[in-house]
Structure formats: structure tokens, C-alpha cells
N, C-alpha and C. Protein backbone atom coordinates (compact mmCIF):
# COMPACT_ATOMS: atom_id res chain seq x y z
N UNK A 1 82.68 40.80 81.85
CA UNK A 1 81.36 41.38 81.67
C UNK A 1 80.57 40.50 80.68
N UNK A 2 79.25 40.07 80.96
CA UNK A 2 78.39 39.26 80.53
C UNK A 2 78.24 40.90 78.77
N UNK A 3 77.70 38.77 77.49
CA UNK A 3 77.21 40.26 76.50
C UNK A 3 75.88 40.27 76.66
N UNK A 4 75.37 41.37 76.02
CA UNK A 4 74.42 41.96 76.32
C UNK A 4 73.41 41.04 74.85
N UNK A 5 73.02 39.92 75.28
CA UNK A 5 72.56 39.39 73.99
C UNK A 5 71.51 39.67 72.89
N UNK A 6 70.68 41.12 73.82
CA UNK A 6 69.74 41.95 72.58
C UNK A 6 70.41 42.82 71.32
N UNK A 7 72.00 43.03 72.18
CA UNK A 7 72.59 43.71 70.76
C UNK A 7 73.05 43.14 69.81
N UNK A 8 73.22 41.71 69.56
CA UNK A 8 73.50 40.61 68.36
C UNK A 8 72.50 40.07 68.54
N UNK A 9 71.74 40.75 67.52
CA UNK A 9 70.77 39.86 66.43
C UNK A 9 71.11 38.58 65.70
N UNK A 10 70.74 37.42 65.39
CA UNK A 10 71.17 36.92 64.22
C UNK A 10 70.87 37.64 63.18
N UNK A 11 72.30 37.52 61.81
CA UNK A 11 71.92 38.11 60.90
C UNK A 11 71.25 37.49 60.15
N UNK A 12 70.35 38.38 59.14
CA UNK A 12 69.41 37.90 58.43
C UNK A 12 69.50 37.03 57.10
N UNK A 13 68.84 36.01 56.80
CA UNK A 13 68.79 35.29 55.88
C UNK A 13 69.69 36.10 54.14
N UNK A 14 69.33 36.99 54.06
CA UNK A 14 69.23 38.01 52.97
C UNK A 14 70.38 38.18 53.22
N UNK A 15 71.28 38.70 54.17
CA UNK A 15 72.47 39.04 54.47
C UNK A 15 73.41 37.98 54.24
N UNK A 16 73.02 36.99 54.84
CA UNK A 16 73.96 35.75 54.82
C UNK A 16 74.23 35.18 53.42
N UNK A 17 73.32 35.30 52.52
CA UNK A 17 72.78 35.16 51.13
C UNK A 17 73.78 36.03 50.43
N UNK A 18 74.41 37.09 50.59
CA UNK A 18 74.87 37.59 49.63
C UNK A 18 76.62 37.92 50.40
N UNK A 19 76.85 37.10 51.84
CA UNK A 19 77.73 37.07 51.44
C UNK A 19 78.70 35.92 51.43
N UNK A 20 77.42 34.99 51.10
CA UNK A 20 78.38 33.81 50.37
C UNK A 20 78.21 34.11 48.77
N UNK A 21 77.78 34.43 47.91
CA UNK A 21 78.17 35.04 47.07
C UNK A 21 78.99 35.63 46.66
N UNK A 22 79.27 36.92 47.39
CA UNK A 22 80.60 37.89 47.84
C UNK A 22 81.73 36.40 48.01
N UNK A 23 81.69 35.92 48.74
CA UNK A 23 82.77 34.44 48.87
C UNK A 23 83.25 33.95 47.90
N UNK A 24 81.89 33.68 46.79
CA UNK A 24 81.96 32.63 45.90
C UNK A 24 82.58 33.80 44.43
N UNK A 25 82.17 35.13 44.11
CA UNK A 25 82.53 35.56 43.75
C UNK A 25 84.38 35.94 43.87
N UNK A 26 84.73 35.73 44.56
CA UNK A 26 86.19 36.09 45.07
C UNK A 26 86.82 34.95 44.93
N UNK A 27 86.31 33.64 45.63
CA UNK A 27 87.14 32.54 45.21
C UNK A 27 87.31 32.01 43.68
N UNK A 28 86.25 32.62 42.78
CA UNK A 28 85.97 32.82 41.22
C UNK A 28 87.38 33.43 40.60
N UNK A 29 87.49 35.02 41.43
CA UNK A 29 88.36 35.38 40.60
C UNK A 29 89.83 35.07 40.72
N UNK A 30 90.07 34.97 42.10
CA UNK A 30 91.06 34.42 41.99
C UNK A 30 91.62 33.22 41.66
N UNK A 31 90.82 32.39 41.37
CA UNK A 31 91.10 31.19 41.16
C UNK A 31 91.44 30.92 39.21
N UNK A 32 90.63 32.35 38.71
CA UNK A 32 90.83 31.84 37.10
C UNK A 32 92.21 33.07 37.05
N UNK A 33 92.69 33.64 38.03
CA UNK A 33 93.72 34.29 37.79
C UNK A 33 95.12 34.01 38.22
N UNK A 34 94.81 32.44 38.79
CA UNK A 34 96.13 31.61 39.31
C UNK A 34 97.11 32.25 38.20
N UNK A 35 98.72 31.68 38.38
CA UNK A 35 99.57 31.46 37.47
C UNK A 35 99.92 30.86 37.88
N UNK A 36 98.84 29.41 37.15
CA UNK A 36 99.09 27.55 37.12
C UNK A 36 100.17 27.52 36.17
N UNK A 37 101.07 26.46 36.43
CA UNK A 37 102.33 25.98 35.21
C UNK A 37 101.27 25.52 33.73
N UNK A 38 102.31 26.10 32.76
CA UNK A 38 102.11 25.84 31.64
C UNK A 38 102.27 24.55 30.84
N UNK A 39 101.17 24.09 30.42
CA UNK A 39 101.72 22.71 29.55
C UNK A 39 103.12 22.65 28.91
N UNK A 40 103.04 21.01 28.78
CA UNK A 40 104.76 21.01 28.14
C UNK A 40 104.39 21.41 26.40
N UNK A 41 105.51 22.17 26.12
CA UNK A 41 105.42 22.96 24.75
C UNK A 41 104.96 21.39 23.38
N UNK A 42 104.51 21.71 22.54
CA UNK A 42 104.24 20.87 21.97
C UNK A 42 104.08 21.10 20.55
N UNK A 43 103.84 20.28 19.62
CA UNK A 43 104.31 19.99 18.60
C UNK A 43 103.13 19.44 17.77
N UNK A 44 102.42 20.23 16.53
CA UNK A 44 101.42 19.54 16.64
C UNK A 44 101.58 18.59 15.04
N UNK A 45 101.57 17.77 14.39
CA UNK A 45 101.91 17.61 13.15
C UNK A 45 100.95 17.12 12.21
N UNK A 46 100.61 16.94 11.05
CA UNK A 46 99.78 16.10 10.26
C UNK A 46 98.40 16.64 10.53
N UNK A 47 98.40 17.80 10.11
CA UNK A 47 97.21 18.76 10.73
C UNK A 47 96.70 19.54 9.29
N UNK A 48 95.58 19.96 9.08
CA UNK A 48 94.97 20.88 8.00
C UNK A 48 94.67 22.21 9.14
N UNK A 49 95.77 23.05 9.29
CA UNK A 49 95.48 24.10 10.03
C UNK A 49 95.44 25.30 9.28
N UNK A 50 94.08 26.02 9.18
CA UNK A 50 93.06 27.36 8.85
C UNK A 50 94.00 28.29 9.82
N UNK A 51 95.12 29.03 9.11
CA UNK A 51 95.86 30.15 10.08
C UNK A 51 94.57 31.56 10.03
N UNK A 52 94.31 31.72 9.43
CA UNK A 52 93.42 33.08 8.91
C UNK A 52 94.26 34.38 8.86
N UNK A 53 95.41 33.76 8.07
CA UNK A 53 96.55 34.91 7.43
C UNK A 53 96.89 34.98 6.06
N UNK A 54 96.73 36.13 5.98
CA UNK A 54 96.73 36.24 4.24
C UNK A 54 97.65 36.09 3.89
N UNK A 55 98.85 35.72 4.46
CA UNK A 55 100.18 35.34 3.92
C UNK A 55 100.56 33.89 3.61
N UNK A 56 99.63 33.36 4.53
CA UNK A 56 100.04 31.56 4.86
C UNK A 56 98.96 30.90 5.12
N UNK A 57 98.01 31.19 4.59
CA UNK A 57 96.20 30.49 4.88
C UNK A 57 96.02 29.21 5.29
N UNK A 58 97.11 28.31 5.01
CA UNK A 58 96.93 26.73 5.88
C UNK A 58 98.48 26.35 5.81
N UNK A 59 98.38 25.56 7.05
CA UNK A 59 99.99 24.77 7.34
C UNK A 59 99.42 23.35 7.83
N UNK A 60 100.76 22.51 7.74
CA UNK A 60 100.37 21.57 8.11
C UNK A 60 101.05 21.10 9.44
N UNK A 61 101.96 21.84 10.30
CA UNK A 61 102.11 21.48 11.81
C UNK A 61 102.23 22.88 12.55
N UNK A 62 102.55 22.95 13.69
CA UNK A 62 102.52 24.08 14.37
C UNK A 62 103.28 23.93 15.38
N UNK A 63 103.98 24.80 16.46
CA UNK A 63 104.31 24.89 17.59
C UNK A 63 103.85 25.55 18.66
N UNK A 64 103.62 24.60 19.84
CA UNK A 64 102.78 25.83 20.97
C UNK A 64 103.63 25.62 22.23
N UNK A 65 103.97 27.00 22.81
CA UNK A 65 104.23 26.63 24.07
C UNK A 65 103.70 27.63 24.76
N UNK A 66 103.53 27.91 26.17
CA UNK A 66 102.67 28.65 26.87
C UNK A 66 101.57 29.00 26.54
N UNK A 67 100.76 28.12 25.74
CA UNK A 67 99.49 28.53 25.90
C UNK A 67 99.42 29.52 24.35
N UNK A 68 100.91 29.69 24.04
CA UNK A 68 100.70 30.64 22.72
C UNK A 68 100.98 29.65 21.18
N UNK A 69 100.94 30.43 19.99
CA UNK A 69 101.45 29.09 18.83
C UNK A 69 102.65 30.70 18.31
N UNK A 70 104.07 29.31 18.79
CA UNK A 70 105.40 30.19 17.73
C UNK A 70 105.41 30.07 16.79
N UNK A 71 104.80 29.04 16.43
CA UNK A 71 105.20 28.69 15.05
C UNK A 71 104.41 27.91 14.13
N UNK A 72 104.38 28.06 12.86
CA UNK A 72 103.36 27.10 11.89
C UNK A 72 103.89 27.40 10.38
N UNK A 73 103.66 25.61 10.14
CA UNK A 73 104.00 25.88 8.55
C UNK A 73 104.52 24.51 8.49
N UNK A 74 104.96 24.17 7.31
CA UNK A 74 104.85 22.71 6.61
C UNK A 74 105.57 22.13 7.24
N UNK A 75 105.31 20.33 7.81
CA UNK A 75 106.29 19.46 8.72
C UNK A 75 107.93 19.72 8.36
N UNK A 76 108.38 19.47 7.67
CA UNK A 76 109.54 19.91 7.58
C UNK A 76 110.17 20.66 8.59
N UNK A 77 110.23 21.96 8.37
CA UNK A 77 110.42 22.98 8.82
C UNK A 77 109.99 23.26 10.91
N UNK A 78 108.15 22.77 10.98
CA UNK A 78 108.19 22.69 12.24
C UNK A 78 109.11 21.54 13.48
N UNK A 79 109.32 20.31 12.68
CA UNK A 79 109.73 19.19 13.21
C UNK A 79 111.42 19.71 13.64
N UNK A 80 112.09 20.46 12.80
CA UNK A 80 113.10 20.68 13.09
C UNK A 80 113.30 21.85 14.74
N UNK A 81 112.25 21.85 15.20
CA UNK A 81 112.01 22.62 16.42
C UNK A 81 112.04 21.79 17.55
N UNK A 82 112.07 20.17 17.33
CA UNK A 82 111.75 18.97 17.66
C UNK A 82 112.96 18.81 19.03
N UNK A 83 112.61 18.79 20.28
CA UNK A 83 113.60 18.10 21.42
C UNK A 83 113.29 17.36 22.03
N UNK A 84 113.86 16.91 23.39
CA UNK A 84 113.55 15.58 24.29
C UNK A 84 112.14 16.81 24.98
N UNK A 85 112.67 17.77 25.18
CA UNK A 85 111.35 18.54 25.86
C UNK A 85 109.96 18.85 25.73
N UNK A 86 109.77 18.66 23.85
CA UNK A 86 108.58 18.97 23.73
C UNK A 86 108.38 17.81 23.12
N UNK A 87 106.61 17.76 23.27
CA UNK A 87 105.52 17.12 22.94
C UNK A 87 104.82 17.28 21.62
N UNK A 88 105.18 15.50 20.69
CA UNK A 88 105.12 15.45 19.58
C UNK A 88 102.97 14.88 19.71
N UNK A 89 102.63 15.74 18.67
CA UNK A 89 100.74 15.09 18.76
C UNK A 89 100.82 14.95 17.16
N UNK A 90 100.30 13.53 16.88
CA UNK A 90 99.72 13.23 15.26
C UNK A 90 98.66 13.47 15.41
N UNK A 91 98.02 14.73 14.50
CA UNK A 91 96.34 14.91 13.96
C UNK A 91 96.10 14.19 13.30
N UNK A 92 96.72 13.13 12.63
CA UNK A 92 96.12 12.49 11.54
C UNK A 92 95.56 13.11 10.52
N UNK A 93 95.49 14.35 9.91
CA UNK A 93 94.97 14.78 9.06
C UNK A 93 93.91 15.94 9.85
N UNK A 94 93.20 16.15 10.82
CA UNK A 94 92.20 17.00 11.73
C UNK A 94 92.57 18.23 11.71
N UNK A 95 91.51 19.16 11.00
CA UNK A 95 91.47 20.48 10.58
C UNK A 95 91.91 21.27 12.43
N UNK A 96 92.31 22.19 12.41
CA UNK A 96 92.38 23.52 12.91
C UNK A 96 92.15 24.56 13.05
N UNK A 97 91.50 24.81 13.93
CA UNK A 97 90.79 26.15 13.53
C UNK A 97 91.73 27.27 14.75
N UNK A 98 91.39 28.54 14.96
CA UNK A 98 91.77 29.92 15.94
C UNK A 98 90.31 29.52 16.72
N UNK A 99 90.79 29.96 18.04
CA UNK A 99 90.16 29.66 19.15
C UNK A 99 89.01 31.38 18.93
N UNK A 100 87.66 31.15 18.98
CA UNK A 100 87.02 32.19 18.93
C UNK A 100 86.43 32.46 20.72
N UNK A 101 86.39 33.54 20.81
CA UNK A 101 86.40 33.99 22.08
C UNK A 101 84.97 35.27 22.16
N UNK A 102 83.73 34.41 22.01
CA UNK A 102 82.84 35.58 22.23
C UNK A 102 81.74 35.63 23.22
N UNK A 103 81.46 36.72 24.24
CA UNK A 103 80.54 36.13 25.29
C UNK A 103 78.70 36.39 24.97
N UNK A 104 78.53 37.01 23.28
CA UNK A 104 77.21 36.92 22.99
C UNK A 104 77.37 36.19 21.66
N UNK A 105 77.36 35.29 21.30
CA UNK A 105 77.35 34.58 19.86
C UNK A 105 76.46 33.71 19.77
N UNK A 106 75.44 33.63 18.74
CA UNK A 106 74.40 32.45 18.95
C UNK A 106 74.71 31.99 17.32
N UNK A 107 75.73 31.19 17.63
CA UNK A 107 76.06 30.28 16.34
C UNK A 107 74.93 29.28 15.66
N UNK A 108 74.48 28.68 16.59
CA UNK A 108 73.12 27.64 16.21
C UNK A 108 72.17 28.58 15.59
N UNK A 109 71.64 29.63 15.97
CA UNK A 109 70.76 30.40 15.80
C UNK A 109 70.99 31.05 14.89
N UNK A 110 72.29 31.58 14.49
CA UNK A 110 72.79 32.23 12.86
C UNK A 110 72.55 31.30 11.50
N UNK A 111 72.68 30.10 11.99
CA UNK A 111 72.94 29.18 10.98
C UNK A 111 70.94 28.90 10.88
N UNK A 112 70.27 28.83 11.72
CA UNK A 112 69.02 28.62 11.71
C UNK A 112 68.46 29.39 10.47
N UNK A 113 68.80 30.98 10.84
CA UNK A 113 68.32 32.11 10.42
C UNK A 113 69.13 32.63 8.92
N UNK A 114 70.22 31.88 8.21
CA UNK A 114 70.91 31.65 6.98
C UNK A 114 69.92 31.51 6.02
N UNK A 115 69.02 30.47 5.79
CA UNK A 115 67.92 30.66 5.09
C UNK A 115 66.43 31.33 4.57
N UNK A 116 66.55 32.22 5.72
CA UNK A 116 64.91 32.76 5.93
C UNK A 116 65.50 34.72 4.57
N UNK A 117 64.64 35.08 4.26
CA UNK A 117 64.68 36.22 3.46
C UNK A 117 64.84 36.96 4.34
N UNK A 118 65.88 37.89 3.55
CA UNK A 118 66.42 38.59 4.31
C UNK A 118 66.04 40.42 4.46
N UNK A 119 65.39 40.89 5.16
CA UNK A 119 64.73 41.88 5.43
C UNK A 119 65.54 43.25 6.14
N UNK A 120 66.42 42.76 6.58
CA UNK A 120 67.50 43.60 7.68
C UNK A 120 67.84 44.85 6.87
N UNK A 121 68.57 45.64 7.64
CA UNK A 121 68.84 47.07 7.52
C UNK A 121 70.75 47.15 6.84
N UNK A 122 71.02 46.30 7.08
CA UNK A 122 72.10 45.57 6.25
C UNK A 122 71.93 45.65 4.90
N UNK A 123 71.11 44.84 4.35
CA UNK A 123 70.95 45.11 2.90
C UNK A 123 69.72 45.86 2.53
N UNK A 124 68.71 46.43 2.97
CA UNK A 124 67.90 47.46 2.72
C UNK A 124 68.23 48.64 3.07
N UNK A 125 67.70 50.29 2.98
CA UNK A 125 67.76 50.98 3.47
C UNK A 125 66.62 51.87 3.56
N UNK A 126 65.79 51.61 3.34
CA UNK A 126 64.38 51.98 3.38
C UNK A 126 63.14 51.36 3.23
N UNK A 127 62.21 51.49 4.01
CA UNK A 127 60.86 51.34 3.96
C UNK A 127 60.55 51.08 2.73
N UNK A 128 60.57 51.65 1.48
CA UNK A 128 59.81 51.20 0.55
C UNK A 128 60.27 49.78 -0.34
N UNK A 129 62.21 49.93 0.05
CA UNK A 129 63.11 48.77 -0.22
C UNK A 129 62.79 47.10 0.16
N UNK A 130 62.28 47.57 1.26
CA UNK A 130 62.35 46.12 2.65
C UNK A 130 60.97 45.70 1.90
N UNK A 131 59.62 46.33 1.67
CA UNK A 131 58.45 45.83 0.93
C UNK A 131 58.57 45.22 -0.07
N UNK A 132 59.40 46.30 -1.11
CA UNK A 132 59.65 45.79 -2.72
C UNK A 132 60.36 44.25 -2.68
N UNK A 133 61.68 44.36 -1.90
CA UNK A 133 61.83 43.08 -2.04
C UNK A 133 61.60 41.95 -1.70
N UNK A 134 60.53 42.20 -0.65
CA UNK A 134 59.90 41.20 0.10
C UNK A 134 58.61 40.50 -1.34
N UNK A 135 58.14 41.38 -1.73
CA UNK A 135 57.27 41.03 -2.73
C UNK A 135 57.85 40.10 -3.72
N UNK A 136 58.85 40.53 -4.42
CA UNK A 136 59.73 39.71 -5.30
C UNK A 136 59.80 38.37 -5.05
N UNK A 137 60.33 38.31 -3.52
CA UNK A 137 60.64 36.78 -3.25
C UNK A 137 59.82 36.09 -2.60
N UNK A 138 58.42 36.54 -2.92
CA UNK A 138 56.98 36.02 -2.37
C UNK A 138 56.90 35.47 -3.96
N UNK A 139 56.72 36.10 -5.12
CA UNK A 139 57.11 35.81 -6.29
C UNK A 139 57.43 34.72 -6.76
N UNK A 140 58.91 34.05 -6.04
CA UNK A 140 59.62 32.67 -6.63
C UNK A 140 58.98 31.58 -5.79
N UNK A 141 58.06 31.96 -5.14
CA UNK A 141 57.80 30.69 -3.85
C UNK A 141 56.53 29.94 -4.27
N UNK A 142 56.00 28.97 -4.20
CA UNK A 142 55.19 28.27 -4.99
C UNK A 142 54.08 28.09 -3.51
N UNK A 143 52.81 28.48 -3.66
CA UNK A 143 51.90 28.56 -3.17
C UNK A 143 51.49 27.28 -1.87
N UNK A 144 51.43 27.92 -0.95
CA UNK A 144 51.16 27.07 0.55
C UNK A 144 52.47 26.51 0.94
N UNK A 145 53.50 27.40 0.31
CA UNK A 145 54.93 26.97 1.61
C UNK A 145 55.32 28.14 2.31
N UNK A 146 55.96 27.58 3.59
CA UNK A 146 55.81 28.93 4.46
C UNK A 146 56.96 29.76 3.90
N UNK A 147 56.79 31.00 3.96
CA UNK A 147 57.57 31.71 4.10
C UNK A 147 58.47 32.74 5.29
N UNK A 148 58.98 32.57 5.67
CA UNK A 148 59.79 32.96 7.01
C UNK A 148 61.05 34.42 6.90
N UNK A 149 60.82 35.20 7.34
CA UNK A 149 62.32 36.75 7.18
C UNK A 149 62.47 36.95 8.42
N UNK A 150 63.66 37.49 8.34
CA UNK A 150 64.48 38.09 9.56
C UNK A 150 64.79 39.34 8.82
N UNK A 151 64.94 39.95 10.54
CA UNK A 151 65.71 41.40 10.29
C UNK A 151 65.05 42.51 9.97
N UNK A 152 63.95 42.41 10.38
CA UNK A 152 63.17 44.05 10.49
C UNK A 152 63.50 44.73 11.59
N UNK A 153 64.35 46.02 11.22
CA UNK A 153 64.96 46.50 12.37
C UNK A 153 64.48 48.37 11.89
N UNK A 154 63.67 48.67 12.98
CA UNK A 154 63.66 50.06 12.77
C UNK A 154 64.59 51.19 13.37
N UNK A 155 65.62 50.52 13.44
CA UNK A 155 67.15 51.09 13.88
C UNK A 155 67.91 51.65 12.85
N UNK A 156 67.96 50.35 12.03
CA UNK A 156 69.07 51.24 11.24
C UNK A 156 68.13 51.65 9.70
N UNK A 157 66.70 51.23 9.72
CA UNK A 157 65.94 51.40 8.69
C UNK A 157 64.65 52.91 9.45
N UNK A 158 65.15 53.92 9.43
CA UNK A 158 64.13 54.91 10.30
C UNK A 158 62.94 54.83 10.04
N UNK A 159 62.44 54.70 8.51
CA UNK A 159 61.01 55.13 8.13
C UNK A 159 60.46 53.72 7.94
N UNK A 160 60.81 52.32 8.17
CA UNK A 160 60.70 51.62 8.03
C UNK A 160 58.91 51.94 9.07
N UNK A 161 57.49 50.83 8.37
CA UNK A 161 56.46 50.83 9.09
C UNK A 161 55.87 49.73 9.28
N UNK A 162 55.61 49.10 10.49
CA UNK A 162 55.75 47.90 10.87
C UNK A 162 54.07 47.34 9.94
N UNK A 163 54.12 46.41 9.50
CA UNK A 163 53.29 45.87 8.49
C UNK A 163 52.01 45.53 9.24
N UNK A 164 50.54 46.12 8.76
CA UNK A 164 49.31 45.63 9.80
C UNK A 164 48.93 44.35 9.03
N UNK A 165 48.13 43.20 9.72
CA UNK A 165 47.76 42.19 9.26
C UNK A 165 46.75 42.13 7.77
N UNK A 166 46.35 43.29 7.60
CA UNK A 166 45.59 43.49 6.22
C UNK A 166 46.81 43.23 4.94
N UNK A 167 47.70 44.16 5.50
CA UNK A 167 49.03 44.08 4.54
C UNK A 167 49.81 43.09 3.84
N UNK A 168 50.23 42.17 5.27
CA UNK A 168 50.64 40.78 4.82
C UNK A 168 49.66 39.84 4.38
N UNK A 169 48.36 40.10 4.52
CA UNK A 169 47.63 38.85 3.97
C UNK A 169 47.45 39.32 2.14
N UNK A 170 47.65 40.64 1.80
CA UNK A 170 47.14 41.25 0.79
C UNK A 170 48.92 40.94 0.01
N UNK A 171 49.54 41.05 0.56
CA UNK A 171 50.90 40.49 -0.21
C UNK A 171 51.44 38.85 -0.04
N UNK A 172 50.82 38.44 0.43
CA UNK A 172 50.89 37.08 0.72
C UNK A 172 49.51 36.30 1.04
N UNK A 173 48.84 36.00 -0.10
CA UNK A 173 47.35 35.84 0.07
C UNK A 173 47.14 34.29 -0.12
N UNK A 174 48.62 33.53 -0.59
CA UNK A 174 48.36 31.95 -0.82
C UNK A 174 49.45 31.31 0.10
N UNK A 175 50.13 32.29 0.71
CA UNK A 175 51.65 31.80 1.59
C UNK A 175 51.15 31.71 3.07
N UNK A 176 51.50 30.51 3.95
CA UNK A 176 51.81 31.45 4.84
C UNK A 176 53.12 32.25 5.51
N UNK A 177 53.00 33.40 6.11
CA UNK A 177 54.13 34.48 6.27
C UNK A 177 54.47 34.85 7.49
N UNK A 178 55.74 35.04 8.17
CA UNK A 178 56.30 35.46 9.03
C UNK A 178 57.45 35.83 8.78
N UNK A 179 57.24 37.17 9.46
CA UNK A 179 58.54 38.24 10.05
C UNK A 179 58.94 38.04 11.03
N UNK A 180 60.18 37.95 11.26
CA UNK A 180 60.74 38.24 12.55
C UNK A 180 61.76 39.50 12.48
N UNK A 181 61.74 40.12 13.94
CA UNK A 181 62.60 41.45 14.06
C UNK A 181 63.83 41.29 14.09
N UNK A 182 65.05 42.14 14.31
CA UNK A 182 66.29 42.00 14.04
C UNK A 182 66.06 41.42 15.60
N UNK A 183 65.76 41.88 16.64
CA UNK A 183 66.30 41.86 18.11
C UNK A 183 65.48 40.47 18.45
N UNK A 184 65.19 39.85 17.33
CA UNK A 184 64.15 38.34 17.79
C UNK A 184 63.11 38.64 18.96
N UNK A 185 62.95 39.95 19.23
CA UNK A 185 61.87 40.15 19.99
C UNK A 185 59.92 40.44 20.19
N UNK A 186 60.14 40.27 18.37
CA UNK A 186 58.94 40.98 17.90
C UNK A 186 58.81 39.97 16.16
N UNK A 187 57.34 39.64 16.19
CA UNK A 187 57.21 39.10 15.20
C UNK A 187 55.84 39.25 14.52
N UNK A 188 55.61 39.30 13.05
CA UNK A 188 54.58 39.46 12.52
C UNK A 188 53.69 38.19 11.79
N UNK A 189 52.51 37.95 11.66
CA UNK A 189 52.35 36.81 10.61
C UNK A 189 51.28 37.21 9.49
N UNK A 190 50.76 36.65 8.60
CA UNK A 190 49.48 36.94 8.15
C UNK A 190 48.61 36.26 8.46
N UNK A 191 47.17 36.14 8.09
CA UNK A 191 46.28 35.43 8.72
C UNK A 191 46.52 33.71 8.26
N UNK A 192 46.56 33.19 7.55
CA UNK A 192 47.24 31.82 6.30
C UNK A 192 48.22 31.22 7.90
N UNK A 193 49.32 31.86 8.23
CA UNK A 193 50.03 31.01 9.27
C UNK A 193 49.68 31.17 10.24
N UNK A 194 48.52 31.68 11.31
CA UNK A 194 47.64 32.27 12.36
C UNK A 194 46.75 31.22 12.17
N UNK A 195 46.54 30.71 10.86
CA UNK A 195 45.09 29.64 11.05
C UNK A 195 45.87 28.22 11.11
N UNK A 196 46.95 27.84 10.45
CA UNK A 196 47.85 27.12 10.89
C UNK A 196 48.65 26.51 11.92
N UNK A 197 48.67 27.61 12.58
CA UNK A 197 49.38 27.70 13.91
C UNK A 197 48.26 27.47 15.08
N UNK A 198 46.95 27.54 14.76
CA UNK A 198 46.23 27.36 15.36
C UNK A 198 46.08 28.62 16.27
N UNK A 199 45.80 29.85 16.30
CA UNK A 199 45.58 30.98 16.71
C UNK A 199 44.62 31.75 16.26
N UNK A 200 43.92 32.11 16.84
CA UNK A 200 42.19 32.48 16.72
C UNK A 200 42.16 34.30 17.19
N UNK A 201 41.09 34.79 17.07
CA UNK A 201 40.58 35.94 18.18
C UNK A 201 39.83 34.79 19.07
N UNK A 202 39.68 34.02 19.13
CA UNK A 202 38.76 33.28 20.39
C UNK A 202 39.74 32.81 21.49
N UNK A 203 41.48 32.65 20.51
CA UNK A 203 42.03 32.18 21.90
C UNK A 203 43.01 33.00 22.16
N UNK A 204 42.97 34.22 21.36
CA UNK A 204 44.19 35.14 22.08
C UNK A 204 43.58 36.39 21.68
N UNK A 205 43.98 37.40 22.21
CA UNK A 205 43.91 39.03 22.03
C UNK A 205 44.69 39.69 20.98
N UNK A 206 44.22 40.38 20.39
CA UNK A 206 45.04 40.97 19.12
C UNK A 206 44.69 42.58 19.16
């Protein structure tokens, strides 16, 4: 029997689209869930290794096999773990660190934000706190350098009130000033870094 070729459609673009995806997703997981052979166990020596144990805070060799560490602590002691089987590595002296494992961390961006005053709900706890000390350290700063904060968060600060541009120019009248929010989504300035920055009412909406 002949087919009836109005009842196969080609399928649609959109369709085909998601299930090579579906494909690519699957060959994903199984593929990081092999159980590939394990490196040959190894030996690491002449190392400044950061354990982050309060018992033994640095060693100087270690042992790893499967992917795990048995063992650590001064050459001596690791070397005697030493066979034809495992794998001897000279660090030459090369620090060690624990493998950090995080899928939101913005390390560059922490270290950016290390210097700017600190405004957060962390070390304030109120609205009138987060002002006072903002004033203070407007205080030590010597006139026409910018000043920059993080961490205005009306999360963990409730009564906290987001500052109108009269405010910051009236507490910062020779600086220029910027806030930024805890969630980096929201930011304030006074007028001093607005004329700087080159931002007008002629070229933006306020």
C-alpha cells in the first residue's frame, strides 16, 4: 500500500531545533558521568600546600590517588608512601591551594568592589546607620576625588530610603558620588559625577 504523503508533514524547524538539543543535552550527561580510569596515584613533593585545617595549616608534599588526596604532610613522611606505581611531581616550591567549586562566584568583581565604602546590610543595620557613616567617610576624602559604595540593600536594611539627588549633592557637595546596590542592579550619583560622566537632562530622562 502506497503512503499517503499528506499525513507526514515535514517536521518543523522549531521541532527539529529542540531535539537536537534534547541530543546534545543527553550526550552532555552522559558523557561527564563516564567512569573514565583514574590517573596514576601520585606524589606531589616540594610544595607550600594551604590544607585549610586547623590542625595542619601547611605541608610540604601530599598524596593523591583517585582523584582524592590520602595524604599530606612533611616530605619525609609522604615519600615513604613512594613505589614503582606511583607518580613522583617536584613543585619546586608552588603554593597549593583546595580546589573551590562554585557555580555563582564573581571573584574579579569582589576584589574590584574591596575598596569602595562600604554601605551593605552586613555592617549597617539601619537607615539612619548607612547615612551617618556614609557622611564620616565623605569626611576623610579630600575634595574632587570620586567617591564610590557598594551594598545598599533594602533587604536586609528594611527602613533603609533610597537617597534623592538633592541629598547626595547636599552631603557630597565637592565629591563626586556613587552608590551602587547590593544586587549591582541599581545605582545612584550626585549631580558633581552626572556632570563628569557627561549626563545631562538634555541627554537622558530622569
Amino acid at each position: 500500500m502506497a503512503l499517503n504523503s499528506t499525513k507526514y508533514k515535514p517536521m518543523k524547524l522549531k521541532y527539529k531545533f529542540l531535539i537536537i538539543i534534547l541530543l546534545i543535552s543527553l550526550f552532555g550527561y552522559f558523557y561527564v558521568t563516564q567512569d573514565y580510569p583514574k590517573s596514576k596515584p601520585t606524589i606531589y613533593m616540594h610544595a607550600n600546600i594551604i590544607t585549610l585545617e586547623d590542625t595542619q595549616p601547611t605541608a610540604q608534599a601530599m598524596f593523591v590517588a583517585n582523584g582524592l588526596i590520602k595524604a599530606f604532610g612533611n616530605q619525609q613522611d609522604i615519600l615513604k608512601l613512594k613505589s614503582n606505581k606511583i607518580k613522583i611531581v617536584d613543585l619546586k616550591g608552588q603554593t597549593v591551594l583546595p580546589g573551590f567549586i562554585d557555580s555563582h562566584t564573581h571573584v574579579a568583581l569582589s576584589a574590584f568592589l574591596e575598596n569602595m565604602v562600604d554601605l551593605s546590610g552586613f555592617t549597617h543595620h539601619t537607615n539612619k546607620e548607612v547615612w551617618s557613616y556614609l557622611a564620616q567617610q565623605l569626611k576623610t576624602k579630600k575634595a574632587g576625588k570620586w567617591i564610590v559604595c557598594k551594598g545598599i540593600d533594602p533587604v536586609l536594611i528594611p527602613d533603609l530610603v533610597a537617597p534623592k539627588l538633592s541629598f547626595l549633592d547636599s552631603i557630597a557637595p565637592h565629591n563626586p558620588l556613587v552608590l551602587i546596590s547590593q544586587s549591582l542592579h541599581s545605582y545612584w550619583a550626585n549631580s558633581i559625577a552626572f556632570k563628569l560622566a557627561g549626563v545631562t537632562s538634555k541627554n537622558h530622562t530622569f
